[in-house]
C-alpha atoms as a PDB file:
ATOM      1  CA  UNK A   1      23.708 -54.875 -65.743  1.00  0.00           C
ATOM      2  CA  UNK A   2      25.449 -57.281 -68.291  1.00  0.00           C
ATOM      3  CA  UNK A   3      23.187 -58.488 -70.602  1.00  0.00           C
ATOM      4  CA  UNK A   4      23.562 -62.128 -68.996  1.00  0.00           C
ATOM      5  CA  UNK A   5      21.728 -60.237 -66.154  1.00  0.00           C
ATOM      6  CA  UNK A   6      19.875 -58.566 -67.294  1.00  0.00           C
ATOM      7  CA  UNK A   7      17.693 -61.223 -69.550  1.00  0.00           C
ATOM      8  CA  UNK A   8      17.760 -63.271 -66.375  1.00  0.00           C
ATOM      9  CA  UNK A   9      15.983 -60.553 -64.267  1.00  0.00           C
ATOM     10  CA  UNK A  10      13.430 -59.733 -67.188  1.00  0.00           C
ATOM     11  CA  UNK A  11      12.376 -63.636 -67.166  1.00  0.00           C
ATOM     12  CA  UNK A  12      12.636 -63.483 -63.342  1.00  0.00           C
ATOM     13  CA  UNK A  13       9.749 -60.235 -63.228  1.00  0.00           C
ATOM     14  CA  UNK A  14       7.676 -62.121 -65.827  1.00  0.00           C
ATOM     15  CA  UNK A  15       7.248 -64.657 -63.973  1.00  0.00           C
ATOM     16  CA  UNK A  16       6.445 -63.160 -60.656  1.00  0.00           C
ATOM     17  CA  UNK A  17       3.736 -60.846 -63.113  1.00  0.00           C
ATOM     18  CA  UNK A  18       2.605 -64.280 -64.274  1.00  0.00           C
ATOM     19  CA  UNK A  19       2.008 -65.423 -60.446  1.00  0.00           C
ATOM     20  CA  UNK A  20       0.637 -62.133 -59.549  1.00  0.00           C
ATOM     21  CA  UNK A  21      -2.119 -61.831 -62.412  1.00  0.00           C
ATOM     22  CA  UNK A  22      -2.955 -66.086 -61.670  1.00  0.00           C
ATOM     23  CA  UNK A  23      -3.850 -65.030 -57.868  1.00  0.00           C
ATOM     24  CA  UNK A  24      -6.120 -62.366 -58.459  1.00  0.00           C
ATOM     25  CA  UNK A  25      -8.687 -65.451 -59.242  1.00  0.00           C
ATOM     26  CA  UNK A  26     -10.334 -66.462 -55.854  1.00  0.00           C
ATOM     27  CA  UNK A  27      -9.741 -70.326 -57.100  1.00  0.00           C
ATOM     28  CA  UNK A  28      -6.065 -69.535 -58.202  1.00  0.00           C
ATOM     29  CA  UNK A  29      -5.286 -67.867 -54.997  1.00  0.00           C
ATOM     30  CA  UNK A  30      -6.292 -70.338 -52.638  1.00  0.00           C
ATOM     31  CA  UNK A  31      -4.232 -73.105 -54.452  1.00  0.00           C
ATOM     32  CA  UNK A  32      -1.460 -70.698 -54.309  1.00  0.00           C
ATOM     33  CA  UNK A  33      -1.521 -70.091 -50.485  1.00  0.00           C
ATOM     34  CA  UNK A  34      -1.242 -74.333 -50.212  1.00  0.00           C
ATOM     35  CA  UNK A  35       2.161 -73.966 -51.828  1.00  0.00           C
ATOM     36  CA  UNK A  36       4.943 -73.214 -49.519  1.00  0.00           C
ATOM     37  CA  UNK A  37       7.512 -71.758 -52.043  1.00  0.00           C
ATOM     38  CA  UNK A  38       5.486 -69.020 -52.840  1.00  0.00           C
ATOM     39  CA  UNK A  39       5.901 -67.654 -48.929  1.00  0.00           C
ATOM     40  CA  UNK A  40       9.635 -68.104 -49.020  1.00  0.00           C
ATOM     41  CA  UNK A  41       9.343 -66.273 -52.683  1.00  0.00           C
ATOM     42  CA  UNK A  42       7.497 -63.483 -50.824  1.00  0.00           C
ATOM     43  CA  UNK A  43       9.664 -63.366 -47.643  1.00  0.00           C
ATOM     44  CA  UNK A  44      13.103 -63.863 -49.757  1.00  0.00           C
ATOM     45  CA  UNK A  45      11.505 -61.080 -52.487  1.00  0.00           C
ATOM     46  CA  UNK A  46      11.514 -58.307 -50.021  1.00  0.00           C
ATOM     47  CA  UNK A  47      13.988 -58.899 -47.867  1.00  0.00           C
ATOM     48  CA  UNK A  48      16.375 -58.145 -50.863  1.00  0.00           C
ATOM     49  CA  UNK A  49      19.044 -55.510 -50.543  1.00  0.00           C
ATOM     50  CA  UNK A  50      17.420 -52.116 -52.230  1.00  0.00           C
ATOM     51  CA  UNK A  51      18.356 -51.773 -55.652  1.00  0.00           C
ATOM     52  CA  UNK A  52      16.407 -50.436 -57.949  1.00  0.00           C
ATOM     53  CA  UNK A  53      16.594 -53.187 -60.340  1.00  0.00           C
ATOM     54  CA  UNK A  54      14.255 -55.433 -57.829  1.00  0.00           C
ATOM     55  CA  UNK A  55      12.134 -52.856 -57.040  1.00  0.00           C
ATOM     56  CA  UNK A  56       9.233 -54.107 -59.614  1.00  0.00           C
ATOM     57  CA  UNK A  57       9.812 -57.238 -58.353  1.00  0.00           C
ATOM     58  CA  UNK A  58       9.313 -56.736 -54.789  1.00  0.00           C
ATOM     59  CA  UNK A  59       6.210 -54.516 -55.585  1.00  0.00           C
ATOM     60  CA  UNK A  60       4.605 -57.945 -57.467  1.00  0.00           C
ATOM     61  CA  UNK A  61       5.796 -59.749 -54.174  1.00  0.00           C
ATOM     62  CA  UNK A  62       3.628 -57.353 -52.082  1.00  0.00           C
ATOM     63  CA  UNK A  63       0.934 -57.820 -54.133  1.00  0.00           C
ATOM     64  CA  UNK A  64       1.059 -61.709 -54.084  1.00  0.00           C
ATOM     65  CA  UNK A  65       1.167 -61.009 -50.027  1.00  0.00           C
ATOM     66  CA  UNK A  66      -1.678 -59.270 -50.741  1.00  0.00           C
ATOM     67  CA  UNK A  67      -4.046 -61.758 -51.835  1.00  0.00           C
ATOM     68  CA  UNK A  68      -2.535 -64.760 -50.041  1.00  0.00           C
ATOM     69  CA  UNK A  69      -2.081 -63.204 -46.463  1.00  0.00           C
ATOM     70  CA  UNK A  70      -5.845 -64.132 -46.022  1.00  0.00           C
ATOM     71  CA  UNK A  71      -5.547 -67.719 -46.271  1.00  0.00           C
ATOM     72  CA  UNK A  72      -2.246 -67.695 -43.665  1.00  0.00           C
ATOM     73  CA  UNK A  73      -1.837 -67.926 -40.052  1.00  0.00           C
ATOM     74  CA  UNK A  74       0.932 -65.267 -39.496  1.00  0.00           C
ATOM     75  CA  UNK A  75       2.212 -65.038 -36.209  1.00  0.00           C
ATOM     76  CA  UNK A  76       4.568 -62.187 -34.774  1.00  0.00           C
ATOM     77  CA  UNK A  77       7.505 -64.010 -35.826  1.00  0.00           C
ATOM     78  CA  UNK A  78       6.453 -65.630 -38.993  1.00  0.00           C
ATOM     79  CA  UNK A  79       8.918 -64.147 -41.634  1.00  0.00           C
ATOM     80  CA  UNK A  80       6.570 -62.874 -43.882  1.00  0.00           C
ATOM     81  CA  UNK A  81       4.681 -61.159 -41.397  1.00  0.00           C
ATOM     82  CA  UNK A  82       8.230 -59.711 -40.213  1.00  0.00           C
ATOM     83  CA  UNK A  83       8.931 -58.131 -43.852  1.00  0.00           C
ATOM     84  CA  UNK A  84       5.882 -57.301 -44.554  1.00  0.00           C
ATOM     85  CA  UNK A  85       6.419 -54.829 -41.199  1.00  0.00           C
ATOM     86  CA  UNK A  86       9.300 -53.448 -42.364  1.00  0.00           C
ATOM     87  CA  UNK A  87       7.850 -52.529 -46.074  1.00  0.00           C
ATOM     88  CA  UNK A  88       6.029 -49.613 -44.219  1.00  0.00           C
ATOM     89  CA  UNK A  89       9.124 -48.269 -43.019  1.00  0.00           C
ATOM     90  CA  UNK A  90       9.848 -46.590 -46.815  1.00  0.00           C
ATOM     91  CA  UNK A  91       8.734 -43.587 -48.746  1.00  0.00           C
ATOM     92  CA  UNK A  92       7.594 -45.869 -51.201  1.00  0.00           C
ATOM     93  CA  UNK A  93       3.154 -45.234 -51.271  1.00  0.00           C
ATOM     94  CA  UNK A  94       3.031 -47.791 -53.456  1.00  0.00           C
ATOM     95  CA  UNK A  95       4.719 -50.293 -51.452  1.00  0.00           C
ATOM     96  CA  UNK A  96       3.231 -48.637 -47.946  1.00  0.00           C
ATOM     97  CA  UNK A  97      -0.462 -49.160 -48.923  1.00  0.00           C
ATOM     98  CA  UNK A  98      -0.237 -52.774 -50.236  1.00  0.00           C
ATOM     99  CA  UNK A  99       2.103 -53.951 -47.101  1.00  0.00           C
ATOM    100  CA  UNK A 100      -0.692 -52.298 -44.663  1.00  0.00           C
ATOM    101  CA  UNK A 101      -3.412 -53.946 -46.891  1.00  0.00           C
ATOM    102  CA  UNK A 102      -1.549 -57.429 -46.580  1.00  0.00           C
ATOM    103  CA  UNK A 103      -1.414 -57.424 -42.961  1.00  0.00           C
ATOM    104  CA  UNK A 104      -5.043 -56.243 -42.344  1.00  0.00           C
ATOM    105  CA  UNK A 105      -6.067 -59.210 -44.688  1.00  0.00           C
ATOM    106  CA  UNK A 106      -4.190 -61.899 -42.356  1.00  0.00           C
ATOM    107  CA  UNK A 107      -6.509 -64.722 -41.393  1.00  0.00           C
ATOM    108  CA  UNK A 108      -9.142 -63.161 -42.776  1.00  0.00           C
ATOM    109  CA  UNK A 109     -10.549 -65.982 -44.051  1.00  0.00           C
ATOM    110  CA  UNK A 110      -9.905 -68.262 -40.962  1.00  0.00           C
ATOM    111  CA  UNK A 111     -11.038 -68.873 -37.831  1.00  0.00           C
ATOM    112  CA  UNK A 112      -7.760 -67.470 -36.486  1.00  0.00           C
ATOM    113  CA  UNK A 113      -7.357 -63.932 -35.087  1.00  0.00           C
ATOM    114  CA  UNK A 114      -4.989 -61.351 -36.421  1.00  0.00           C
ATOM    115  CA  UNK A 115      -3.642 -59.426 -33.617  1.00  0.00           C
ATOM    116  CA  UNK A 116      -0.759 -57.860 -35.121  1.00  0.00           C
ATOM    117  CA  UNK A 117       1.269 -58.019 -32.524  1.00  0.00           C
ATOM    118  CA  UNK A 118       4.356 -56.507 -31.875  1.00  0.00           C
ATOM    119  CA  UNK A 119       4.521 -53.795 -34.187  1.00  0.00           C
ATOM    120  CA  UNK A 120       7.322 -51.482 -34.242  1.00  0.00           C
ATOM    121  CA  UNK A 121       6.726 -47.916 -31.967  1.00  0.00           C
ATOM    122  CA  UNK A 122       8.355 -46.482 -35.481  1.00  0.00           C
ATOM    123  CA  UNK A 123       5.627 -47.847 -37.778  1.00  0.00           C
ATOM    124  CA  UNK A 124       2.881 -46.980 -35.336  1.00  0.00           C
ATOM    125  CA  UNK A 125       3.674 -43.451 -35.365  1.00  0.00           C
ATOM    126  CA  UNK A 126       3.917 -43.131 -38.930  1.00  0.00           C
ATOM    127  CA  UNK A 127       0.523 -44.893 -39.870  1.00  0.00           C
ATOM    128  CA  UNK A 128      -0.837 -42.277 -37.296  1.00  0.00           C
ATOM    129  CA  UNK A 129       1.076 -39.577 -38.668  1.00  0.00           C
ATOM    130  CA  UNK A 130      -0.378 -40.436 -42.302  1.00  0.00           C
ATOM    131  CA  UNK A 131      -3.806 -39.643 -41.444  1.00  0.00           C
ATOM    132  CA  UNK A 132      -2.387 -35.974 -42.252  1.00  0.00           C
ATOM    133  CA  UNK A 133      -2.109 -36.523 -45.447  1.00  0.00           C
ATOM    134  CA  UNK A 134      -4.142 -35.624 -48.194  1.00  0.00           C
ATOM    135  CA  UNK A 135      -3.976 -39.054 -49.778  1.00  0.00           C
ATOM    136  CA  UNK A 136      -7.532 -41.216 -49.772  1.00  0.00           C
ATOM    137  CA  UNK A 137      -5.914 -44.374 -50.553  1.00  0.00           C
ATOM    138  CA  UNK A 138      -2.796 -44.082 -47.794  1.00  0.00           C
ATOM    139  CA  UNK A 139      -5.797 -42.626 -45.003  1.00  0.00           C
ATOM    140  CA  UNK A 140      -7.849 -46.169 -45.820  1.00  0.00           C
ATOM    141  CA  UNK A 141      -5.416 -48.261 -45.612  1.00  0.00           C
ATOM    142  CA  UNK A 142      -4.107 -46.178 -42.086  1.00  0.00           C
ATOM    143  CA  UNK A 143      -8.027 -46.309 -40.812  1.00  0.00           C
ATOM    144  CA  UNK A 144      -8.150 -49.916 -41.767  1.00  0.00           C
ATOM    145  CA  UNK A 145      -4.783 -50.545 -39.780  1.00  0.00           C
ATOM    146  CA  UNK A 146      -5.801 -49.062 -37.072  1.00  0.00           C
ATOM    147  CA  UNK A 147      -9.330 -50.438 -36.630  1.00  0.00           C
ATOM    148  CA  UNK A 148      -7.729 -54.211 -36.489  1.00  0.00           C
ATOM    149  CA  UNK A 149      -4.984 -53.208 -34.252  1.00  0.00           C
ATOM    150  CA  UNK A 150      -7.351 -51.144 -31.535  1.00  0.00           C
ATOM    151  CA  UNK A 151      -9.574 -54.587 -31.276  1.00  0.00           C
ATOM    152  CA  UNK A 152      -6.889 -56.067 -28.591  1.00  0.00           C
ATOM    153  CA  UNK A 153      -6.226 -54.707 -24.948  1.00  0.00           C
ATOM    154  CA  UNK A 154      -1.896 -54.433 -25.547  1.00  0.00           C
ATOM    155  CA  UNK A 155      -2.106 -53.590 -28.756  1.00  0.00           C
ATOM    156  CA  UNK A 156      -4.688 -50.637 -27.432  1.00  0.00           C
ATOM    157  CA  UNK A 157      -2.323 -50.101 -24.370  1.00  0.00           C
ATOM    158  CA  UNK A 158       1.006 -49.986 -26.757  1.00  0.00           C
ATOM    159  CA  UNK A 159      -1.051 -47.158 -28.615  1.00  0.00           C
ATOM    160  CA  UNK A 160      -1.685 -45.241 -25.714  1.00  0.00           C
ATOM    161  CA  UNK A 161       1.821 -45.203 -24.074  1.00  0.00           C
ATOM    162  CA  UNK A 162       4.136 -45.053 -27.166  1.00  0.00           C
ATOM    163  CA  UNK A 163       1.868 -42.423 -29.535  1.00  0.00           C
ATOM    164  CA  UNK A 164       0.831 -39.139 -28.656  1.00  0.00           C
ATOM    165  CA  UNK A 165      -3.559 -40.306 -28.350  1.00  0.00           C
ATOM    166  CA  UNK A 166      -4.905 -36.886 -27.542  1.00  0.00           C
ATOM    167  CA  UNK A 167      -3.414 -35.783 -31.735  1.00  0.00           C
ATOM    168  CA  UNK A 168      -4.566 -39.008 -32.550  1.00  0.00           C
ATOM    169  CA  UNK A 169      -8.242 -39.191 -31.318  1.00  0.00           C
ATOM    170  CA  UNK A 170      -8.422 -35.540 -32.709  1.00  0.00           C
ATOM    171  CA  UNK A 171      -7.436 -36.713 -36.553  1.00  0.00           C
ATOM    172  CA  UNK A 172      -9.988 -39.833 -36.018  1.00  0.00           C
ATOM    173  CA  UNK A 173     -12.807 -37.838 -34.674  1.00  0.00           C
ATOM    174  CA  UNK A 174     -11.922 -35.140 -37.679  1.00  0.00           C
ATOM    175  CA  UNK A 175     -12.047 -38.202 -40.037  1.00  0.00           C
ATOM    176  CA  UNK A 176     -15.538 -39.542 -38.724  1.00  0.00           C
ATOM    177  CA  UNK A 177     -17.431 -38.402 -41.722  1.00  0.00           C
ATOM    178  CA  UNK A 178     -14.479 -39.154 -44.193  1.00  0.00           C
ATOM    179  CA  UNK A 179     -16.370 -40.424 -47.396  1.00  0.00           C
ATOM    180  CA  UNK A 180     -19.918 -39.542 -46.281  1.00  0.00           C
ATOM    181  CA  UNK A 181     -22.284 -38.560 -48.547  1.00  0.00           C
ATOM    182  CA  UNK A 182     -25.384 -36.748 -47.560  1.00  0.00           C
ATOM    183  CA  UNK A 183     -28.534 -37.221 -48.527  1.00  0.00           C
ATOM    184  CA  UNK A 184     -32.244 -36.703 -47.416  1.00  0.00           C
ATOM    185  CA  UNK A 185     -34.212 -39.835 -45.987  1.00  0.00           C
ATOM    186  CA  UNK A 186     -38.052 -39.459 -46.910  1.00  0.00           C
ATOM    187  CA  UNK A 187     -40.924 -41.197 -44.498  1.00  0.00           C
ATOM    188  CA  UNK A 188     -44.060 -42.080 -44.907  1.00  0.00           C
ATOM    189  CA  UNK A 189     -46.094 -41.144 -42.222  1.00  0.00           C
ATOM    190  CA  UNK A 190     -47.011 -43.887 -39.994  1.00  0.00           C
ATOM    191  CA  UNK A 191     -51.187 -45.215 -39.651  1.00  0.00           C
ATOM    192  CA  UNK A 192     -52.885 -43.895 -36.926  1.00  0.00           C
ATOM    193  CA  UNK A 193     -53.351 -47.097 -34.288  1.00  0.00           C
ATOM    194  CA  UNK A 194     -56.003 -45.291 -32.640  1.00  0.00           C
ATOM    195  CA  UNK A 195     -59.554 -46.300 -33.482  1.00  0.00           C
ATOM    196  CA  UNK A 196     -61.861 -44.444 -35.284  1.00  0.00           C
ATOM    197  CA  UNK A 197     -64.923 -46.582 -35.064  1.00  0.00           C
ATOM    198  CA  UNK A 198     -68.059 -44.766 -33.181  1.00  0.00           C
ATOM    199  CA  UNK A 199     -69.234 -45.799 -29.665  1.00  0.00           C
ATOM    200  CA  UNK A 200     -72.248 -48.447 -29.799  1.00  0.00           C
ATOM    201  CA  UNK A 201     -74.435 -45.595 -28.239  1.00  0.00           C
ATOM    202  CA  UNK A 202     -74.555 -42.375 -30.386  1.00  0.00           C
ATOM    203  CA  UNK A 203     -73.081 -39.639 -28.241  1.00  0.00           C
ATOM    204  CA  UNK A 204     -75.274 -37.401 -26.142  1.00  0.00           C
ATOM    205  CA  UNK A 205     -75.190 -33.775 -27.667  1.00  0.00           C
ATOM    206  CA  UNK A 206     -75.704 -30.054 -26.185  1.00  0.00           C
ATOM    207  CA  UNK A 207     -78.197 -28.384 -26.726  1.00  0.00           C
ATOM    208  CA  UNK A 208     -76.288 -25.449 -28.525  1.00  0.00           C
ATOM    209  CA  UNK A 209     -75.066 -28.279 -30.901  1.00  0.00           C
ATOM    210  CA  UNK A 210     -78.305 -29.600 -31.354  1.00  0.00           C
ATOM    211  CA  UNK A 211     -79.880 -26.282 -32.110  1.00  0.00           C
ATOM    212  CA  UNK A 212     -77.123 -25.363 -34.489  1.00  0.00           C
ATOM    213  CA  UNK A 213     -77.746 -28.567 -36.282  1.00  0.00           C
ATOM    214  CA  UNK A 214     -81.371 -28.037 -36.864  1.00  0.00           C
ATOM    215  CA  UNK A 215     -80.986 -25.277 -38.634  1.00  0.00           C
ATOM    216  CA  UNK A 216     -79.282 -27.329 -41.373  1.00  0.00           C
ATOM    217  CA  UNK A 217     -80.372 -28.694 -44.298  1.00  0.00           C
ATOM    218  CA  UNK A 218     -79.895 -32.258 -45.049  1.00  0.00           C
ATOM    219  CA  UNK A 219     -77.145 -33.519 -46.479  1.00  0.00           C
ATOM    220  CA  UNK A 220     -75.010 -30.738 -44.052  1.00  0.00           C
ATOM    221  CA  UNK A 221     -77.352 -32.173 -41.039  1.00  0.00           C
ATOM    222  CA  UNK A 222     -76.290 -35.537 -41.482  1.00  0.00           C
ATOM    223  CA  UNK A 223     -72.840 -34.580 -42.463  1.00  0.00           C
ATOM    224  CA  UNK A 224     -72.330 -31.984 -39.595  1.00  0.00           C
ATOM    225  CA  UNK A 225     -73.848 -34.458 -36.810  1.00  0.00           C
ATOM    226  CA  UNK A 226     -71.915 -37.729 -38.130  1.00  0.00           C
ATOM    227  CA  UNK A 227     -69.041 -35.497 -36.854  1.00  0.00           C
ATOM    228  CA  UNK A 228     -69.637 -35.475 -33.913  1.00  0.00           C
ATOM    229  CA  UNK A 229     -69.682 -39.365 -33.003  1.00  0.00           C
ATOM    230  CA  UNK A 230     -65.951 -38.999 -33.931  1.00  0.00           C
ATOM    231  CA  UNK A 231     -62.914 -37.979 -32.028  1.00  0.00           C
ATOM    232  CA  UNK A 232     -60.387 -35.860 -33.824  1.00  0.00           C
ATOM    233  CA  UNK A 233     -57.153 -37.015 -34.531  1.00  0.00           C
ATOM    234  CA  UNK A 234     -54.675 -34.584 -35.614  1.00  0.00           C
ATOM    235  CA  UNK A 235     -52.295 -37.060 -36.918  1.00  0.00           C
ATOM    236  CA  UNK A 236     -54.406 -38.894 -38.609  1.00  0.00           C
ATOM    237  CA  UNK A 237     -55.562 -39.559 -42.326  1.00  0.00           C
END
């Protein structure tokens, strides 16, 4: 680039760096999502043609997205919900796993739903198709995704007629314990409820018992027949 250029697109990626590192503060963001210029800085950002001279820039853009989509009320239409779509149609992770991130966060902190509607057969099959890969970042973001997008009947029903669900039930079923850790829960045993007081009248004995007892010496008589105005629990203390 000449060096005119050049100097302009170094000043250009500090600022958006500048804008990026400000909305990673709760406070910052939130002022940030009130100011309309930084959604048509987002949506003109990455609608760019691919160069790889904007390429830093449009990953700060993302990332922007990515802590302002909560605040927003992005419809199918809305332009930066549209180019935020068609960032996860690259071989770009980077750029994949924030866009996906971006659009999970929509309305998150609203009363509005995200439904994520009309999203492309394309993309669908290749979040699905990601859950093959040995990535734990990419497969969170996917799972994530996916989770939103199953909560609403067409968006279930576009799933089940446009993507092969039998592969795709298989990899989520495979993935059920993905992250688990194991461990071993310890339990006190519970109190017995049952009452272990004696009966008012002191229980009427055999004769083999009482013969047997007899033939005791005290304290083993008293010890021995106190027993016996007791019923055994075997689970308790």
């Amino acid at each position: 680039l000449p060096d005119e250029n050049a100097k302009a697109l170094n000043m250009i990626n500090e600022a958006a760096l500048i804008i990026r590192n400000m909305v990673m503060l709760k406070e910052n963001a939130l002022f940030a999502s009130l100011i309309p210029a930084i959604r048509d800085l987002i949506v003109i950002v990455l609608n760019l043609p691919k160069h790889p001279t904007v390429v830093e820039l449009q990953h700060y853009a993302l990332e922007i997205a990515e802590q302002l989509t909560k605040y927003w009320m992005l419809d199918s239409q809305d332009p930066v919900y549209r180019s935020l779509l068609t960032q996860i149609d690259t071989d770009d992770r980077g750029r994949i796993i924030t866009s996906l991130r971006a659009l999970g966060r929509i309305s998150m902190n609203l009363e509005a739903t995200n439904k994520l509607s009309d999203v492309p057969t394309k993309t669908l099959q290749s979040i699905c198709d990601w859950l093959l890969v040995e990535d734990e970042d990419l497969r969170i973001a996917c799972l994530d995704f996916l989770y939103l997008f199953t909560g609403f009947p067409d968006n279930v029903e576009l799933l089940a007629h446009e993507v092969n669900v039998e592969a795709v039930v298989g990899q989520l079923v495979r993935l059920l314990q993905f992250g688990a850790i194991a461990y071993e829960e310890r339990r006190s045993a519970p109190k017995s409820t049952k009452s272990s007081t004696p009966n008012e009248a002191a229980p009427k004995l055999s004769s083999a018992i009482i013969d047997h007892l007899v033939t005791l010496e005290e304290p083993e008589r008293s010890s021995q027949w106190l027993k016996t105005c007791f019923e055994e629990d075997s689970t308790g203390e």
